[in-house]
Protein backbone atom coordinates (compact mmCIF):
# COMPACT_ATOMS: atom_id res chain seq x y z
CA UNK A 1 -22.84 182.45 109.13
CA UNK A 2 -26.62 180.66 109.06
CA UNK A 3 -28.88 182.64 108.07
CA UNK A 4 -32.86 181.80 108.77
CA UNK A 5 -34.88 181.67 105.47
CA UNK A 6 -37.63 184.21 105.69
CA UNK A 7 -41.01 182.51 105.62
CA UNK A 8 -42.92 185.11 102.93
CA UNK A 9 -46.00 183.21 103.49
CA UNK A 10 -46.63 183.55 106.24
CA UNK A 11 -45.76 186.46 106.85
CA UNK A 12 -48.18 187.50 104.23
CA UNK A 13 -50.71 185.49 106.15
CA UNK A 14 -50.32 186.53 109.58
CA UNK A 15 -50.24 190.46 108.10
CA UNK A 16 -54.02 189.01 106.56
CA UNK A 17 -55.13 187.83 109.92
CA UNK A 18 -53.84 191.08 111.45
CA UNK A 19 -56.21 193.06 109.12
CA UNK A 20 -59.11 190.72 109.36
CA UNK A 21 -58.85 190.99 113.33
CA UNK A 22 -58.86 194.68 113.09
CA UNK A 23 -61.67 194.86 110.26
CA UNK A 24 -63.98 192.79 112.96
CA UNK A 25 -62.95 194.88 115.44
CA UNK A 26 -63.97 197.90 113.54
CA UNK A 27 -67.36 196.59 112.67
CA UNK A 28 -67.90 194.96 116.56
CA UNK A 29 -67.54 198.66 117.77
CA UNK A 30 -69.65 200.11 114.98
CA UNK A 31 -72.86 198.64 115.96
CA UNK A 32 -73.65 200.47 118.67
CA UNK A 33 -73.18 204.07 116.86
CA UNK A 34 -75.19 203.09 114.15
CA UNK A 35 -78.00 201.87 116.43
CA UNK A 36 -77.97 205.31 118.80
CA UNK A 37 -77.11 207.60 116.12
CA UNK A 38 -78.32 206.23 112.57
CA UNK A 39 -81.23 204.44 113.76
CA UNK A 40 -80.60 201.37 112.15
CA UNK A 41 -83.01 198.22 113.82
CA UNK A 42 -81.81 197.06 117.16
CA UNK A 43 -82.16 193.58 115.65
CA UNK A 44 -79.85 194.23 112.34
CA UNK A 45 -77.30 196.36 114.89
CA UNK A 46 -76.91 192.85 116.79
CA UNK A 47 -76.50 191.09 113.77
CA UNK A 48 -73.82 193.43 112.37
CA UNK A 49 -71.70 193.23 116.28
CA UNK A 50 -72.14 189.20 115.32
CA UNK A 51 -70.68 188.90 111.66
CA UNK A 52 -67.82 191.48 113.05
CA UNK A 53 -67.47 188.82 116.36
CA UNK A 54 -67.24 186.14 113.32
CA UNK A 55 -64.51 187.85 111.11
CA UNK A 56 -62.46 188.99 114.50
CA UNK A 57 -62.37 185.07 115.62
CA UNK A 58 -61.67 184.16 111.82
CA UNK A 59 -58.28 186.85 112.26
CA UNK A 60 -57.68 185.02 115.50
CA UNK A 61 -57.63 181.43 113.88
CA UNK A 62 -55.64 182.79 111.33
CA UNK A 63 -53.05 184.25 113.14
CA UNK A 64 -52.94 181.12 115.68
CA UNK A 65 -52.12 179.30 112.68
CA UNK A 66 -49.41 181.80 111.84
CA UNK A 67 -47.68 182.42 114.63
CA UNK A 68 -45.31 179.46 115.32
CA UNK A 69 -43.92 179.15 111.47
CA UNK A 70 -43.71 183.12 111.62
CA UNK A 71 -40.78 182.61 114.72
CA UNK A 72 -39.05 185.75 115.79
CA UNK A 73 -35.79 184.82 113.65
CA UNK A 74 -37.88 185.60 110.46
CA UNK A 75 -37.28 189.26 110.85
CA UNK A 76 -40.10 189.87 113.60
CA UNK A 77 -42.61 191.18 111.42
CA UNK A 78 -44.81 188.36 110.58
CA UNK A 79 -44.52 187.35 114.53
CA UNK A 80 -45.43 190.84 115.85
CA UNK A 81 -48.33 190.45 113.14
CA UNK A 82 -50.17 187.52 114.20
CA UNK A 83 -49.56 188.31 118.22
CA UNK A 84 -51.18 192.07 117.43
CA UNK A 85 -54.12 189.85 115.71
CA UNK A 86 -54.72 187.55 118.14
CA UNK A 87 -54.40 190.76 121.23
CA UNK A 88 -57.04 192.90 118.48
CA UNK A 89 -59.35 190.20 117.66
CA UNK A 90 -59.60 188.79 121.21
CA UNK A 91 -60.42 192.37 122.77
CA UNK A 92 -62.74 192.49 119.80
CA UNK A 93 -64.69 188.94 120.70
CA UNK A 94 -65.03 189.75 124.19
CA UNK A 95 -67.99 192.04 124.46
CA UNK A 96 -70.34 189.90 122.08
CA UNK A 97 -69.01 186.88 123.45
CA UNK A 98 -69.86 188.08 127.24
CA UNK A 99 -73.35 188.89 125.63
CA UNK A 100 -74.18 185.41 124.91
CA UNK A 101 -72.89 183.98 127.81
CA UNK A 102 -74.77 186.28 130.25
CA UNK A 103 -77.43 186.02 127.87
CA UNK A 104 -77.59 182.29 128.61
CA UNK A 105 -77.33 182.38 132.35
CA UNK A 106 -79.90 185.33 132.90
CA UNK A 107 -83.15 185.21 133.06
CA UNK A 108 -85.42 186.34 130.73
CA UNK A 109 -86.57 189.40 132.29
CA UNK A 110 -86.85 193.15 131.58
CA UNK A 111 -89.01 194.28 133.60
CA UNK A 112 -87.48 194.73 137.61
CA UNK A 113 -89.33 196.35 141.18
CA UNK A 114 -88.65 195.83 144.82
CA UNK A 115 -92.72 195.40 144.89
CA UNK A 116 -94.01 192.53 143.22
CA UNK A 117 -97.54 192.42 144.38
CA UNK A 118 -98.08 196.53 143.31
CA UNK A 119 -95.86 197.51 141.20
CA UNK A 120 -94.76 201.29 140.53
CA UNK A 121 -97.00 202.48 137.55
CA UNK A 122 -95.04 204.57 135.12
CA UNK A 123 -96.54 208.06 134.77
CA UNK A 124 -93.86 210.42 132.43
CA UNK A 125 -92.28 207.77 131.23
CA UNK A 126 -95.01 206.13 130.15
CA UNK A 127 -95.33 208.71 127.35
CA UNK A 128 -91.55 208.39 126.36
CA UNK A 129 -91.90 204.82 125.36
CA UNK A 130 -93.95 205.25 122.12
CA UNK A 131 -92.25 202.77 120.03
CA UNK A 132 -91.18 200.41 122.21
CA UNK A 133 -90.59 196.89 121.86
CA UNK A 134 -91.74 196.31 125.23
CA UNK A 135 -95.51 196.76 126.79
CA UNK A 136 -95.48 199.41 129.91
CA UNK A 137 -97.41 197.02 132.16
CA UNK A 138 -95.81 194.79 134.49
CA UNK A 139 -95.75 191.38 133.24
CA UNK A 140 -97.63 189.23 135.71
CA UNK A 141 -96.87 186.47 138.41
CA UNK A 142 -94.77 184.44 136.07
CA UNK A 143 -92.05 187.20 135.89
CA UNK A 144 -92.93 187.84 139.18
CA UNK A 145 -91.94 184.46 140.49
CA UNK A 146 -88.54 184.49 138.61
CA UNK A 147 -87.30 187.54 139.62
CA UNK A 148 -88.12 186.20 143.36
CA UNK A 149 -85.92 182.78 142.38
CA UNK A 150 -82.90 184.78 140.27
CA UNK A 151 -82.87 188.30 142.59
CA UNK A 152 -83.76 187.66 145.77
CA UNK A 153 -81.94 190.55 147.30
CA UNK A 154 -84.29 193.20 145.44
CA UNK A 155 -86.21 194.47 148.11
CA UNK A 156 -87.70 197.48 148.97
CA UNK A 157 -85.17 200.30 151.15
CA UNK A 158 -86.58 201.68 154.63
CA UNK A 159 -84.79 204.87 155.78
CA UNK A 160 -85.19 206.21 158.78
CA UNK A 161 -86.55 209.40 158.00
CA UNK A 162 -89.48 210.83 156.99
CA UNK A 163 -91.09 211.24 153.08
CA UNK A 164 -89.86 214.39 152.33
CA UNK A 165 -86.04 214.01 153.44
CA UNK A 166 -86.45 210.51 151.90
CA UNK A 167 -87.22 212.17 148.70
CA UNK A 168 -84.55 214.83 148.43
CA UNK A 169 -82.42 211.61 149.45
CA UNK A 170 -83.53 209.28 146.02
CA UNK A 171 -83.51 212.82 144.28
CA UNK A 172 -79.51 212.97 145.16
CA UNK A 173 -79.06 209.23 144.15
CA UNK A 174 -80.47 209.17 141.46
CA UNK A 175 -78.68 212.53 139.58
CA UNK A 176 -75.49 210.26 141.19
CA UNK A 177 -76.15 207.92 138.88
CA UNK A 178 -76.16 209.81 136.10
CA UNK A 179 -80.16 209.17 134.77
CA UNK A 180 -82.02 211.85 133.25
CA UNK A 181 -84.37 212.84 135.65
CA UNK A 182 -88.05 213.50 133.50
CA UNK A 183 -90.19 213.76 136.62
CA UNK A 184 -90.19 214.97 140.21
CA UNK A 185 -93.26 214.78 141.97
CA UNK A 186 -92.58 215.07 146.00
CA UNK A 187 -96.04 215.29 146.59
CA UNK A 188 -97.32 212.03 145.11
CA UNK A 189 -93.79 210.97 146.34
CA UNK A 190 -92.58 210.17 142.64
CA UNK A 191 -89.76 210.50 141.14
CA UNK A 192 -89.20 209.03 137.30
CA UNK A 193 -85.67 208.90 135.38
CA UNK A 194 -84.51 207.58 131.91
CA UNK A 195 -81.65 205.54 131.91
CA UNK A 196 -79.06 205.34 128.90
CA UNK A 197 -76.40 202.58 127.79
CA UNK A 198 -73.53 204.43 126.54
CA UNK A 199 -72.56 202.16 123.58
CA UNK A 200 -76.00 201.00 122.16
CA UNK A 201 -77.96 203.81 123.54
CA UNK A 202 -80.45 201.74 125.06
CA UNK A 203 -82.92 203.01 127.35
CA UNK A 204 -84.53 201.81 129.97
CA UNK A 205 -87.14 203.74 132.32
CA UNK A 206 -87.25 203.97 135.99
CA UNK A 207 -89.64 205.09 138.86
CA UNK A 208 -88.95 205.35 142.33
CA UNK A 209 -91.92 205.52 144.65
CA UNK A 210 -91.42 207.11 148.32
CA UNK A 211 -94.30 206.00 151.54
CA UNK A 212 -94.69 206.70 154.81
CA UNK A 213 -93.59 203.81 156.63
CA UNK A 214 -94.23 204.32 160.59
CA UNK A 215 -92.03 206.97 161.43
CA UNK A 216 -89.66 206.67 158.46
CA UNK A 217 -89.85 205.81 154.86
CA UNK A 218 -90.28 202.86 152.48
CA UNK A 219 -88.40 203.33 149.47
CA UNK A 220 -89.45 201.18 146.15
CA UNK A 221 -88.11 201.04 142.50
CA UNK A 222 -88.91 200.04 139.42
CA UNK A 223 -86.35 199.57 136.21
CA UNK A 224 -88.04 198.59 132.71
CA UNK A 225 -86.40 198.00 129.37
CA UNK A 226 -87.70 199.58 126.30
CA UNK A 227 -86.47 196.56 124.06
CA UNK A 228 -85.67 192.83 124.77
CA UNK A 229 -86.57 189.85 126.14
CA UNK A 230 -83.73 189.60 128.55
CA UNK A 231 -81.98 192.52 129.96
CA UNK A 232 -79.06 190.53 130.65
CA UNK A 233 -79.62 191.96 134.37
CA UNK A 234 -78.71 195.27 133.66
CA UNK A 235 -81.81 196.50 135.86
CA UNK A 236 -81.74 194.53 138.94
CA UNK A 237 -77.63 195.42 138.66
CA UNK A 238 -79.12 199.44 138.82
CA UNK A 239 -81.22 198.79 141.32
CA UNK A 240 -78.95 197.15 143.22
CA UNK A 241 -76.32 200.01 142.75
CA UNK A 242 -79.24 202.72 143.79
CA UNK A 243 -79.86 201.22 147.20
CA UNK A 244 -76.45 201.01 147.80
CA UNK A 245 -76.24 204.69 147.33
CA UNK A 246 -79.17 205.17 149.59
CA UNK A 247 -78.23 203.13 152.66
CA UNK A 248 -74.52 204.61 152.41
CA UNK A 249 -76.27 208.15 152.70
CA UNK A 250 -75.69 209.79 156.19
C-alpha cells in the first residue's frame, strides 16, 4: 500500500505560523490592560496593539503558505496547524484593523452635543479631566459644521413632560447605560456621568442638560473624549443609544 511522505517542513512551518499568530494575538489583547492598568502612554499602547496586528498577519501569511503542501494525508497535524493560525491570527487582526478603517471614514471629532450654538459646559467633570489630552471647551464652528455634515440625526430630545420627571427620566437612562454618574443637580437641571471603554479604559465625559420647553422638556447632551483626535464615533454612537432609551421610556 502507498503511503504519503510526511512533509516535516512544513509541518514545522505551519506549527511556526501557529505560534506567531497566537504570540500577536497575545500582544493585540495586551494593550489595552497595560494602558488601563499599568499606565503605559496611550500612544506607545497603540503602537504595541500595531506590531502585535503585524506579527498576527505575518502568522497568517505564513500559514497561507503552509496550508496546501501540509494536505490532510500528512498526518493532519501540520494542516490543523496552519488552519488554527490563520482562525487565531485573523480574530487577532480584526480589532486594529476595524480601527483604521473606521478611523479613516470618521471624522475627526471628539467632542459631540445636540446644541451646537450653546453647548453644555462641563461642571464636575471638568475637574476629572486634569491630564487630558483634550481641552474642556467646545471646539468652535469648524467642528461644529462637521458634526452637522457627518451626524445629522444628533438633535436635541423633547419629552412631554415636565423638568423634574424629565430628570428622574435621563437619571434612569443614564445608570442604564452603565456610566458613572459624578453629578446630579435637578435643580440647575444637570446631570454629569463618566463614561468607560472596557478594553482600553478610555474615558470620555458626559453632561446632560434638562429645560423647560413649553409644557414639556428639552433634553440636550454632550459626550467629550479625554484623548484623541478622532473618537472613531464612539460619542455620537452614545448619544444616539441615550435618546433611544429616552423616547422608548413610557
Amino acid at each position: 500500500m502507498f503511503v504519503r511522505p510526511t512533509n516535516p517542513v512544513s509541518h514545522r512551518l505551519a506549527r511556526m505560523a501557529f505560534v506567531m499568530a497566537c504570540v500577536g494575538a497575545l500582544v493585540v489583547a495586551s494593550a489595552g490592560p497595560i494602558h488601563r492598568f499599568i499606565g503605559l502612554d496611550v500612544d506607545i499602547a497603540i503602537g504595541v496593539m500595531r506590531y502585535g496586528f503585524y506579527i498576527a498577519v505575518a502568522g497568517v501569511a505564513l500559514a497561507v503558505a503552509t496550508i496546501v503542501p501540509t494536505r490532510p494525508g500528512d498526518r493532519r497535524r501540520g494542516f490543523v496547524a496552519a488552519v488554527l493560525a490563520i482562525a487565531v491570527g485573523a480574530a487577532a487582526a480584526y480589532t486594529p484593523l476595524s480601527w483604521f478603517q473606521r478611523a479613516q471614514q470618521m471624522p475627526e471629532l471628539n467632542d459631540i452635543s445636540t446644541d451646537i450654538s450653546t453647548p453644555l459646559a462641563l461642571v464636575v467633570t471638568l475637574q476629572l479631566r486634569r491630564g487630558a489630552a483634550n481641552p474642556p471647551a467646545w471646539p468652535g464652528p469648524s467642528a461644529a459644521a462637521l458634526q452637522r455634515s457627518a451626524y445629522p440625526d444628533i438633535v436635541p430630545v423633547v419629552l412631554a413632560v415636565p423638568p423634574a420627571e424629565a430628570f428622574k427620566r435621563v437619571d434612569e437612562a443614564a445608570m442604564a447605560m452603565g456610566w458613572d454618574i459624578v453629578a446630579r443637580a435637578p435643580a440647575d437641571g444637570r446631570l454629569e456621568a463618566v463614561a468607560t471603554s472596557d478594553w482600553f479604559g478610555f474615558r470620555d465625559d458626559i453632561v446632560v442638560r434638562i429645560r423647560p420647553d413649553g409644557a414639556g422638556s428639552r433634553v440636550d447632551i454632550r459626550s467629550k473624549s479625554r484623548f484623541g483626535d478622532s473618537d472613531l464615533g464612539v460619542n455620537a454612537q452614545r448619544i444616539r443609544e441615550f435618546t433611544a432609551r429616552l423616547k422608548a421610556m413610557p
